[in-house]
C-alpha atoms as a PDB file:
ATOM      1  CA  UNK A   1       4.469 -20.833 -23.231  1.00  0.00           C
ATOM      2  CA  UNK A   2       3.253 -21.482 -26.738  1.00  0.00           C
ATOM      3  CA  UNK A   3       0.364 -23.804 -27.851  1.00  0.00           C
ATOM      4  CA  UNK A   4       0.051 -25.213 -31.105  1.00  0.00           C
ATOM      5  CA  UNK A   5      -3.275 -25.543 -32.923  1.00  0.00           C
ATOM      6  CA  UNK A   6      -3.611 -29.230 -31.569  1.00  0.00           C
ATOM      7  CA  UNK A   7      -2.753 -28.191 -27.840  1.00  0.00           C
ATOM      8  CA  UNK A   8       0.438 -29.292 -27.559  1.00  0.00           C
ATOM      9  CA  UNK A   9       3.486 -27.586 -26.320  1.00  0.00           C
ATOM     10  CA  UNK A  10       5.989 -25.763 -28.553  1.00  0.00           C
ATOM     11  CA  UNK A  11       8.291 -24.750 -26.039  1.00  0.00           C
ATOM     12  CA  UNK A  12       8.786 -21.642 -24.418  1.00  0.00           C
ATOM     13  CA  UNK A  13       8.140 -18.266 -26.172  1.00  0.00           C
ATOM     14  CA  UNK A  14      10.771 -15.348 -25.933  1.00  0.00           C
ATOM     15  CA  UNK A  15      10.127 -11.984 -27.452  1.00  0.00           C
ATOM     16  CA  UNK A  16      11.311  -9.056 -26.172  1.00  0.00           C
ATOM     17  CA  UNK A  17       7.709  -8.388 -24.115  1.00  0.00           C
ATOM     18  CA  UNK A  18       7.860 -11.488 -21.914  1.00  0.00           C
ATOM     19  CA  UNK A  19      11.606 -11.920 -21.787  1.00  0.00           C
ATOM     20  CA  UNK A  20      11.443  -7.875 -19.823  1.00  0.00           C
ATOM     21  CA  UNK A  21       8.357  -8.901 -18.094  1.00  0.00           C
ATOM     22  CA  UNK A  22       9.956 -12.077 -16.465  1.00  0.00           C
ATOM     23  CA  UNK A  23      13.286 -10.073 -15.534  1.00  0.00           C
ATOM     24  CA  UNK A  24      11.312  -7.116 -14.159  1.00  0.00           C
ATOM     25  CA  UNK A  25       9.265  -9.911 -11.892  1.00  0.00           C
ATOM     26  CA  UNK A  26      12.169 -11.596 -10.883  1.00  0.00           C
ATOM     27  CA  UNK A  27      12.669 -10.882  -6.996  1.00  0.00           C
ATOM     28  CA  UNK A  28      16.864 -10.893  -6.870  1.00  0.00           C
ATOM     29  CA  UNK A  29      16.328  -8.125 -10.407  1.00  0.00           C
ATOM     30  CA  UNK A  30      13.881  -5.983  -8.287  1.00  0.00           C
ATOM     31  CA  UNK A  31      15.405  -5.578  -4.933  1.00  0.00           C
ATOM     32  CA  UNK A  32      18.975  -4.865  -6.656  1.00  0.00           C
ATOM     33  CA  UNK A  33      17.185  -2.036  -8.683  1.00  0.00           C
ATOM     34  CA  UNK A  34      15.652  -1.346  -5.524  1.00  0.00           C
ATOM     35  CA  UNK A  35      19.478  -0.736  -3.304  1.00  0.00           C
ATOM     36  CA  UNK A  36      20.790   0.879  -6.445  1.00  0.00           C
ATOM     37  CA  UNK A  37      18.144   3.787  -6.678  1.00  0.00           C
ATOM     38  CA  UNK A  38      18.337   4.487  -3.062  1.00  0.00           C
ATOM     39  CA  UNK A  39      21.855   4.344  -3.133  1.00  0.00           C
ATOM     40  CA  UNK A  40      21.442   7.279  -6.280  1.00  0.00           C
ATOM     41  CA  UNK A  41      18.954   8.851  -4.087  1.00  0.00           C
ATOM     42  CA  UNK A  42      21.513   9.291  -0.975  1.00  0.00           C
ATOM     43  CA  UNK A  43      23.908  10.161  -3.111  1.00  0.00           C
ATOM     44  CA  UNK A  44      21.604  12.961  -4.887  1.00  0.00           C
ATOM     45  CA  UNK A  45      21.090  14.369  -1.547  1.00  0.00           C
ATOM     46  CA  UNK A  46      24.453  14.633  -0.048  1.00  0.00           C
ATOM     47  CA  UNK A  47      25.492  17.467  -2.540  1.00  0.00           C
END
């Protein structure tokens, strides 16, 4: 969240950073990522 010299709120702060850092933390994001590369991974050793 951003601060302004006098301490106040200016609303939330989106760059590119925080906006990948708060989608890579998000539990629902992670566990998805998680059944896809397992899914790759079984797939990968089926062949």
């Amino acid at each position: 969240m951003g601060v302004t010299g006098n301490g106040k709120r200016s609303g939330w702060v989106y760059n590119k950073k925080t906006l990948k850092a708060s989608i890579d933390n998000n539990h629902f994001v992670r566990n998805t990522r998680k059944k896809l590369m397992e899914e790759k991974l079984r797939k990968k050793l089926q062949k």
